[in-house]
PDB file of N, CA and C in Angstrom:
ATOM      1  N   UNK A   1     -45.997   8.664 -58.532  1.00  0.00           N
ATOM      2  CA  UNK A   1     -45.139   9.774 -58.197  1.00  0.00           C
ATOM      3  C   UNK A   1     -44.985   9.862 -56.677  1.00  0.00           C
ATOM      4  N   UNK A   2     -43.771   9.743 -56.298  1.00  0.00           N
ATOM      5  CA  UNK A   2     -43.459  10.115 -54.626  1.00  0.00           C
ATOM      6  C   UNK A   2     -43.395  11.357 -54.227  1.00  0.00           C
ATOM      7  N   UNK A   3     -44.325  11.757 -53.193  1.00  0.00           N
ATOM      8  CA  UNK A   3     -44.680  12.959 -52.855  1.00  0.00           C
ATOM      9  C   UNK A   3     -43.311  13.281 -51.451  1.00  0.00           C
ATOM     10  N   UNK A   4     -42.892  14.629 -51.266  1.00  0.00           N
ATOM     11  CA  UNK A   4     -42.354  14.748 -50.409  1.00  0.00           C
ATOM     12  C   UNK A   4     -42.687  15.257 -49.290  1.00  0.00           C
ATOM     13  N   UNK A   5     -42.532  14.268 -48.394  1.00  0.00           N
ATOM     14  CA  UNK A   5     -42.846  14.367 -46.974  1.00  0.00           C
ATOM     15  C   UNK A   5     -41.668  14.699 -45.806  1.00  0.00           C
ATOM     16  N   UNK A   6     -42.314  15.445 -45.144  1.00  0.00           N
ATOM     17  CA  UNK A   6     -40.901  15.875 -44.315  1.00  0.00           C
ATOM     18  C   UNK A   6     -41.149  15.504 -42.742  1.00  0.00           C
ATOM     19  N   UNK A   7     -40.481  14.850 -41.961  1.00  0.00           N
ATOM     20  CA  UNK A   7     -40.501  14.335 -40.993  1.00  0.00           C
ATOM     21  C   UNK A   7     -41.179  15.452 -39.490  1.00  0.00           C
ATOM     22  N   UNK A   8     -41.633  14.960 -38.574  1.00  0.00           N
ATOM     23  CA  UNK A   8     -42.636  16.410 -37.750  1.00  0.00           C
ATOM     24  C   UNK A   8     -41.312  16.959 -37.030  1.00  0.00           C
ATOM     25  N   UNK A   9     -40.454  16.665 -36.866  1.00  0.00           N
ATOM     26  CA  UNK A   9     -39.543  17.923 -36.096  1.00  0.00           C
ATOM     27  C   UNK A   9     -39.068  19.163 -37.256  1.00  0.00           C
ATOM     28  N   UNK A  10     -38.801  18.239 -38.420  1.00  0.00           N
ATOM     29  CA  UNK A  10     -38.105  19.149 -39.154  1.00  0.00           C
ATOM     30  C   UNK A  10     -39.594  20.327 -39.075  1.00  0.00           C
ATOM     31  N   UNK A  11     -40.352  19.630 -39.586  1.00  0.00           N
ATOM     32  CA  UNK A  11     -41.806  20.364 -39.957  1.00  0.00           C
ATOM     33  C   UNK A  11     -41.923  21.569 -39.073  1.00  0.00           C
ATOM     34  N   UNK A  12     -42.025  21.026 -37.841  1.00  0.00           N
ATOM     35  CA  UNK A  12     -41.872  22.109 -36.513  1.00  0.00           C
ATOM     36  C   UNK A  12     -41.231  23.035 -36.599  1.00  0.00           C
ATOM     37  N   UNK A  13     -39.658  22.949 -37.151  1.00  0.00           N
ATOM     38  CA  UNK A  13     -38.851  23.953 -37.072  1.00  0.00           C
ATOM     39  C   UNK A  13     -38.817  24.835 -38.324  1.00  0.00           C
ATOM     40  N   UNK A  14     -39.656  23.929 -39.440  1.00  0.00           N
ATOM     41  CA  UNK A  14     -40.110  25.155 -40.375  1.00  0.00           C
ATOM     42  C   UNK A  14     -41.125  26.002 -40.629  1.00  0.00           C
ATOM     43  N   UNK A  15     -41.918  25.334 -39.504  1.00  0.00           N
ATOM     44  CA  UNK A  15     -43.057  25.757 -39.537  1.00  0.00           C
ATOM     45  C   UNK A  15     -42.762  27.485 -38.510  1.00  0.00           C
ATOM     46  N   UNK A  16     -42.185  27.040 -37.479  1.00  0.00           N
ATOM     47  CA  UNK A  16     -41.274  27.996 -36.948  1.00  0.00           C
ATOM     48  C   UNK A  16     -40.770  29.314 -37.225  1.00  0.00           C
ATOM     49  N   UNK A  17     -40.056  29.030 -37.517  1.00  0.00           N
ATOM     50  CA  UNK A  17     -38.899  29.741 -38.992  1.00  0.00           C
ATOM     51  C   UNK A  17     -39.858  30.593 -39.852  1.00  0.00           C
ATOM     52  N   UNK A  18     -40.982  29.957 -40.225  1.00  0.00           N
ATOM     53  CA  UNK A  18     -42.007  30.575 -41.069  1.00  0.00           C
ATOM     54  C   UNK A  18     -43.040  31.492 -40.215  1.00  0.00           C
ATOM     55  N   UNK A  19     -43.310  31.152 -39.442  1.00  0.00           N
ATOM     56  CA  UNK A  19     -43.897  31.989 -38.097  1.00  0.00           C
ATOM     57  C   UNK A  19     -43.328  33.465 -38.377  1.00  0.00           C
ATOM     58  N   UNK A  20     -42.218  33.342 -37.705  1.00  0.00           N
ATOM     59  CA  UNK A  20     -41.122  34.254 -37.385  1.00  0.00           C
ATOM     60  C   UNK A  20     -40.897  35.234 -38.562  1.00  0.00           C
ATOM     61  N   UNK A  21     -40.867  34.949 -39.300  1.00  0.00           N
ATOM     62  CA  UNK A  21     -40.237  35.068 -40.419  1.00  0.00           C
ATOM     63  C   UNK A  21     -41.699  36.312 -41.176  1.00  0.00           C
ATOM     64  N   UNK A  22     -42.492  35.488 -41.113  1.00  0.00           N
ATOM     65  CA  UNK A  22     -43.781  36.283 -41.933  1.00  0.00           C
ATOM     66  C   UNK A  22     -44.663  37.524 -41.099  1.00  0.00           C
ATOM     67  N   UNK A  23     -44.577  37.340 -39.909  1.00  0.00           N
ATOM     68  CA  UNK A  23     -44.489  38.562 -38.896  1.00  0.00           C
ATOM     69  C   UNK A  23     -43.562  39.244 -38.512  1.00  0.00           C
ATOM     70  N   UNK A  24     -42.233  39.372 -39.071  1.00  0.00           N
ATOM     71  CA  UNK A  24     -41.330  40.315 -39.230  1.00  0.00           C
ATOM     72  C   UNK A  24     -41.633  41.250 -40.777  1.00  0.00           C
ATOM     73  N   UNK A  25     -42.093  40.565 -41.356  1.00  0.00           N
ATOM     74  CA  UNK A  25     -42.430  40.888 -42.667  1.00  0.00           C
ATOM     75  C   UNK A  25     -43.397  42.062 -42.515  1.00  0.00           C
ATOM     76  N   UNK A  26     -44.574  41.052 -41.787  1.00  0.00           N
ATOM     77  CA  UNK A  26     -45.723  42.118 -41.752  1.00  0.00           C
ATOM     78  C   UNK A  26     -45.565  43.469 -41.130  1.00  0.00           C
ATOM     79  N   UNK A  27     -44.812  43.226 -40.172  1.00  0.00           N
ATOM     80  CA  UNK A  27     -44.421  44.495 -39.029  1.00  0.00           C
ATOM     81  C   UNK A  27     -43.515  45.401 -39.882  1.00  0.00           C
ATOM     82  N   UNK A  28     -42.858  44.920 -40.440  1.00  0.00           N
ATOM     83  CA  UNK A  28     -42.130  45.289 -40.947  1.00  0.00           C
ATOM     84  C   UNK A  28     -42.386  46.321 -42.092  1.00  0.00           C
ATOM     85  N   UNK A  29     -43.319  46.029 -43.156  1.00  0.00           N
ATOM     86  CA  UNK A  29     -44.192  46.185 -44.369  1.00  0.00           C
ATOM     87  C   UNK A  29     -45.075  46.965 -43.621  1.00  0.00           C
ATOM     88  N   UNK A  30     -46.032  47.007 -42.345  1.00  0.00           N
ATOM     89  CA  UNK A  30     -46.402  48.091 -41.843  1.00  0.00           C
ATOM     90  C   UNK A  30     -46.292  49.467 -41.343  1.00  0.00           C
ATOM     91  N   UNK A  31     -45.265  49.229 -41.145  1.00  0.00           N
ATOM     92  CA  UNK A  31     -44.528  50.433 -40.049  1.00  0.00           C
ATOM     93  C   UNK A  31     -43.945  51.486 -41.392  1.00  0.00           C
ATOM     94  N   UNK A  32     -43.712  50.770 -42.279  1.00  0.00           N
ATOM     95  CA  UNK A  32     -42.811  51.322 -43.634  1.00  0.00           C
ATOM     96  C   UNK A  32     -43.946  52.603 -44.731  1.00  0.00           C
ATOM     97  N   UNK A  33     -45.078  51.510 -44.901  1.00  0.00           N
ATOM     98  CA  UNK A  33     -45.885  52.398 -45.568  1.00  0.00           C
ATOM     99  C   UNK A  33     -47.138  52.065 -45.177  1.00  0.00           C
ATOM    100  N   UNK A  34     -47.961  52.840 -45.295  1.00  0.00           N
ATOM    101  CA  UNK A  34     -49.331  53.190 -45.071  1.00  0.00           C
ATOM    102  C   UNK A  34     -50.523  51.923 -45.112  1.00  0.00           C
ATOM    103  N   UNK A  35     -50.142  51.114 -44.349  1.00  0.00           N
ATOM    104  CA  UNK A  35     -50.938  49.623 -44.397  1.00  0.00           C
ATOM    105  C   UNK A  35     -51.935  49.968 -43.558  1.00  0.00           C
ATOM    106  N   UNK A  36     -53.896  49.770 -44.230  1.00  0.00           N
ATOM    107  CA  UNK A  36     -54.474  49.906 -42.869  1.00  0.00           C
ATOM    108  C   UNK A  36     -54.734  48.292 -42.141  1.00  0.00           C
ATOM    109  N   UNK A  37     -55.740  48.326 -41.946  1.00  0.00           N
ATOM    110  CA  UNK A  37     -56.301  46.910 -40.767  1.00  0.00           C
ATOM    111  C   UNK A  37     -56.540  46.096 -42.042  1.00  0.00           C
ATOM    112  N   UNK A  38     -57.475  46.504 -43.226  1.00  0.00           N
ATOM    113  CA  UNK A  38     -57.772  45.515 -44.000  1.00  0.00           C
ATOM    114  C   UNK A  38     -56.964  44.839 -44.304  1.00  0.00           C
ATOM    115  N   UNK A  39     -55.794  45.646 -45.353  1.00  0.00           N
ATOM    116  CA  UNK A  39     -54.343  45.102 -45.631  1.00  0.00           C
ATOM    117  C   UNK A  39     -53.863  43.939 -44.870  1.00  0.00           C
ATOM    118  N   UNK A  40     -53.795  44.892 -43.471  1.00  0.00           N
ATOM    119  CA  UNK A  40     -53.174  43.501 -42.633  1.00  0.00           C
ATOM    120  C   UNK A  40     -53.666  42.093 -42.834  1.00  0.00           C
ATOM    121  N   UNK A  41     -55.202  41.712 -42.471  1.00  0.00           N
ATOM    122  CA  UNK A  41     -56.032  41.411 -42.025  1.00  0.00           C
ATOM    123  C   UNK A  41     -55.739  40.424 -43.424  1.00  0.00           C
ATOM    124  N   UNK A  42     -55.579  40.931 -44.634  1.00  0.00           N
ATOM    125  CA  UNK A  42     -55.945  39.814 -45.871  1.00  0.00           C
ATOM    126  C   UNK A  42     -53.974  39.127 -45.962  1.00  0.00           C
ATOM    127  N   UNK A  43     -53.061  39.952 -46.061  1.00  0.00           N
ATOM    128  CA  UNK A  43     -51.892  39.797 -45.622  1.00  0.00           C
ATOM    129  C   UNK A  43     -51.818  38.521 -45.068  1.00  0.00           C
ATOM    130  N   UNK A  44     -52.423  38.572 -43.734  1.00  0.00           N
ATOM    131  CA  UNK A  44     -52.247  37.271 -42.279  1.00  0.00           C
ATOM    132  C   UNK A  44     -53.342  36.161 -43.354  1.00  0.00           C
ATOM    133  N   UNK A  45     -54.328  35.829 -43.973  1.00  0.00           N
ATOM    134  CA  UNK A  45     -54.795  35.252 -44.207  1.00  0.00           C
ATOM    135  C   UNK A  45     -54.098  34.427 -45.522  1.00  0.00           C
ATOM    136  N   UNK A  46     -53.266  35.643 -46.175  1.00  0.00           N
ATOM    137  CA  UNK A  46     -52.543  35.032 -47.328  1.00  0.00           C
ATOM    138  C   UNK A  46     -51.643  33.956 -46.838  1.00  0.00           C
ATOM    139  N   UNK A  47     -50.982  33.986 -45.624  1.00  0.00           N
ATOM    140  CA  UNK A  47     -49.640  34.133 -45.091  1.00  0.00           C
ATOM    141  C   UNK A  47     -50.049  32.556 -44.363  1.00  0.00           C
ATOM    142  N   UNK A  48     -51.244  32.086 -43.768  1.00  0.00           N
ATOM    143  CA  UNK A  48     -51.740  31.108 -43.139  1.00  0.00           C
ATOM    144  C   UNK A  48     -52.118  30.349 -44.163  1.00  0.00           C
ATOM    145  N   UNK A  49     -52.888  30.452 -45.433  1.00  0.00           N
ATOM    146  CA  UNK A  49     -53.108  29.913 -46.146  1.00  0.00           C
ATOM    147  C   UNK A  49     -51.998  28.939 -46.842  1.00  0.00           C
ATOM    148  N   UNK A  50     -50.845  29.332 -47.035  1.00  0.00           N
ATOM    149  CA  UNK A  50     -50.237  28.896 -47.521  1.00  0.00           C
ATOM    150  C   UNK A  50     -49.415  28.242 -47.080  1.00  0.00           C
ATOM    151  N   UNK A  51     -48.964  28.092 -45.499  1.00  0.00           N
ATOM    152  CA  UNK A  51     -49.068  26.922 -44.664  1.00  0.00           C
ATOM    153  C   UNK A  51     -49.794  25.679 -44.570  1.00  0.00           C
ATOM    154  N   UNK A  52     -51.007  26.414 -43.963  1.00  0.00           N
ATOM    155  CA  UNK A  52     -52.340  25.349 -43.840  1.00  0.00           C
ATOM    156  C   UNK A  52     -52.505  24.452 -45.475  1.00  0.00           C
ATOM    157  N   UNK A  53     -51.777  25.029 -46.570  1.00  0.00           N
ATOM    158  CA  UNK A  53     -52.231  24.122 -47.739  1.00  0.00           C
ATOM    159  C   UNK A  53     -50.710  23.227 -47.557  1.00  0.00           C
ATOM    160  N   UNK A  54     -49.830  23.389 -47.097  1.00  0.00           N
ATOM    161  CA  UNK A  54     -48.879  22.615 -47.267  1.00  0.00           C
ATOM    162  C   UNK A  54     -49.128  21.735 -46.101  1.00  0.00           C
ATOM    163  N   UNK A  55     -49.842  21.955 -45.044  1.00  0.00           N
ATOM    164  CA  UNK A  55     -49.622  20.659 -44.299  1.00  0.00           C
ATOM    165  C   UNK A  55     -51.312  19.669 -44.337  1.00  0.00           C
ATOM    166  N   UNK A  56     -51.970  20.675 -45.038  1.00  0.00           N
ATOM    167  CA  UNK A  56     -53.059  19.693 -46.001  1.00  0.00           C
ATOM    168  C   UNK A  56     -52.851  18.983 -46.982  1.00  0.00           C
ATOM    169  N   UNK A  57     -51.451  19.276 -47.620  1.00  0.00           N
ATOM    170  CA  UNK A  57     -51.120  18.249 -48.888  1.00  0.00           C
ATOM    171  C   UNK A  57     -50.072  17.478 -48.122  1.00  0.00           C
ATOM    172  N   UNK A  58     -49.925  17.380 -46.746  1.00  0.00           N
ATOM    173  CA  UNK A  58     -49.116  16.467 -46.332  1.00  0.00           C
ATOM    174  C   UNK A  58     -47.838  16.439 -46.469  1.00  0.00           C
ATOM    175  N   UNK A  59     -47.132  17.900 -47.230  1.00  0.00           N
ATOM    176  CA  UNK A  59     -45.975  18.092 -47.198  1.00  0.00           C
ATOM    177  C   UNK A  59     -45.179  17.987 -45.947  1.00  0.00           C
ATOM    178  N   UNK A  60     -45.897  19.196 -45.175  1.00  0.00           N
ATOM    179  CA  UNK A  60     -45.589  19.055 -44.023  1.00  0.00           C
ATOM    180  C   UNK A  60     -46.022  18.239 -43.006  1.00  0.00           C
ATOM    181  N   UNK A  61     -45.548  18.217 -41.690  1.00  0.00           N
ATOM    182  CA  UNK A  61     -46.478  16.565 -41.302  1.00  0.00           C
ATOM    183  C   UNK A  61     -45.887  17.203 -39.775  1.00  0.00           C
ATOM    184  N   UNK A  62     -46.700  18.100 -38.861  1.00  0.00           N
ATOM    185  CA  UNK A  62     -46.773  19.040 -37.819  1.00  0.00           C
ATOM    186  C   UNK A  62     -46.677  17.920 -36.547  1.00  0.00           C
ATOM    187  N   UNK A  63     -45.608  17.673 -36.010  1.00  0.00           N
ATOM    188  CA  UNK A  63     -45.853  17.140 -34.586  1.00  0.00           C
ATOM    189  C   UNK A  63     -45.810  17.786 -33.049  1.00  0.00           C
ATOM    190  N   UNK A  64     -45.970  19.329 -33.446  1.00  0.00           N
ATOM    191  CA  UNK A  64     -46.557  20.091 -32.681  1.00  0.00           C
ATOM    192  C   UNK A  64     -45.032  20.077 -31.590  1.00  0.00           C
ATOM    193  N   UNK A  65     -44.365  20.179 -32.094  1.00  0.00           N
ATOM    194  CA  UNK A  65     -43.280  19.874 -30.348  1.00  0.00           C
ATOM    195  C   UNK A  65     -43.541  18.842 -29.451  1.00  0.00           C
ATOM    196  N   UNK A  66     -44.565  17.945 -30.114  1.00  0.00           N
ATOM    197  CA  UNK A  66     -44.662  16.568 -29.015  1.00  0.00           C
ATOM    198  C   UNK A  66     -45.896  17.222 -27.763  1.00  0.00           C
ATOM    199  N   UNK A  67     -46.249  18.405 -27.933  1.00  0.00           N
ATOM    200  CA  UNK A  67     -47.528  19.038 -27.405  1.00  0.00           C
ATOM    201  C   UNK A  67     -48.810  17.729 -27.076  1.00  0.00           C
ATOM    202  N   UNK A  68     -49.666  17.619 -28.211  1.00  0.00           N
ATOM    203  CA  UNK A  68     -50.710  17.198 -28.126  1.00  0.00           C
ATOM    204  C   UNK A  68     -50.545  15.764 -28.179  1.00  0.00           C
ATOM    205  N   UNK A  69     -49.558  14.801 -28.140  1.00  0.00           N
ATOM    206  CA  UNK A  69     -49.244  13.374 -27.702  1.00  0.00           C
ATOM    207  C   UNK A  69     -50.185  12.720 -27.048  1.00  0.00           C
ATOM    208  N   UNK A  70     -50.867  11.316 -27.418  1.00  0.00           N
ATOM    209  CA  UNK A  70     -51.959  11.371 -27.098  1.00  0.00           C
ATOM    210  C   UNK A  70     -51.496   9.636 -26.166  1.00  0.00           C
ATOM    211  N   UNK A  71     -50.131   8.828 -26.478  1.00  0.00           N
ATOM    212  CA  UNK A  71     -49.807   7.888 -25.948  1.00  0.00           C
ATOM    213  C   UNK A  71     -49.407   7.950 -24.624  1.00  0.00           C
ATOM    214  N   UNK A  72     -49.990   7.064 -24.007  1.00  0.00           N
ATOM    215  CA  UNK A  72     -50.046   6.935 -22.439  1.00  0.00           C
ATOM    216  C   UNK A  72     -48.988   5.650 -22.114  1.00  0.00           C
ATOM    217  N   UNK A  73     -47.772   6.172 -21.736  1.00  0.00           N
ATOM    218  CA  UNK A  73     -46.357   5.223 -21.116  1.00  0.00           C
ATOM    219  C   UNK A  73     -47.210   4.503 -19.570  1.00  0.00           C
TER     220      UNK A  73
END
C-alpha cells in the first residue's frame, strides 16, 4: 500500500495554515464561553497531538522553511 507523502514546502504551508488556524479557534472558543486554564491547556495538547502524529506517520515531511539545513555549499 502507498502511503501519502507530501513534499516539505507544501508540509510547511500546512503545517502553517494549521498553526493559524487552531489558535484562532482556541481564542476564539475562549473568549465565547467560560473556558478555564485546564480546558485550554488539554485543548493545545489535543491540537499538537494531532500534528505531531501526522508528521510521525510521515504524512507530513516538515522542512522547517529551510531553517535547520544542515548542508554546507
Amino acid at each position: 500500500m502507498k502511503r501519502l507523502r507530501i513534499n516539505a514546502l507544501t508540509s510547511d504551508i500546512i503545517i502553517s495554515i494549521y498553526v493559524i488556524v487552531t489558535l484562532y479557534l482556541r481564542f476564539k472558543l475562549e473568549s465565547e464561553t467560560a473556558t478555564g486554564a485546564f480546558e485550554s491547556i488539554i485543548m493545545g495538547v489535543c491540537f499538537v497531538v494531532i500534528i505531531w502524529a501526522l508528521i510521525k506517520l510521515k504524512v507530513l515531511n516538515p522542512g522547517w522553511f529551510g531553517l535547520f539545513n544542515s548542508k554546507k555549499s
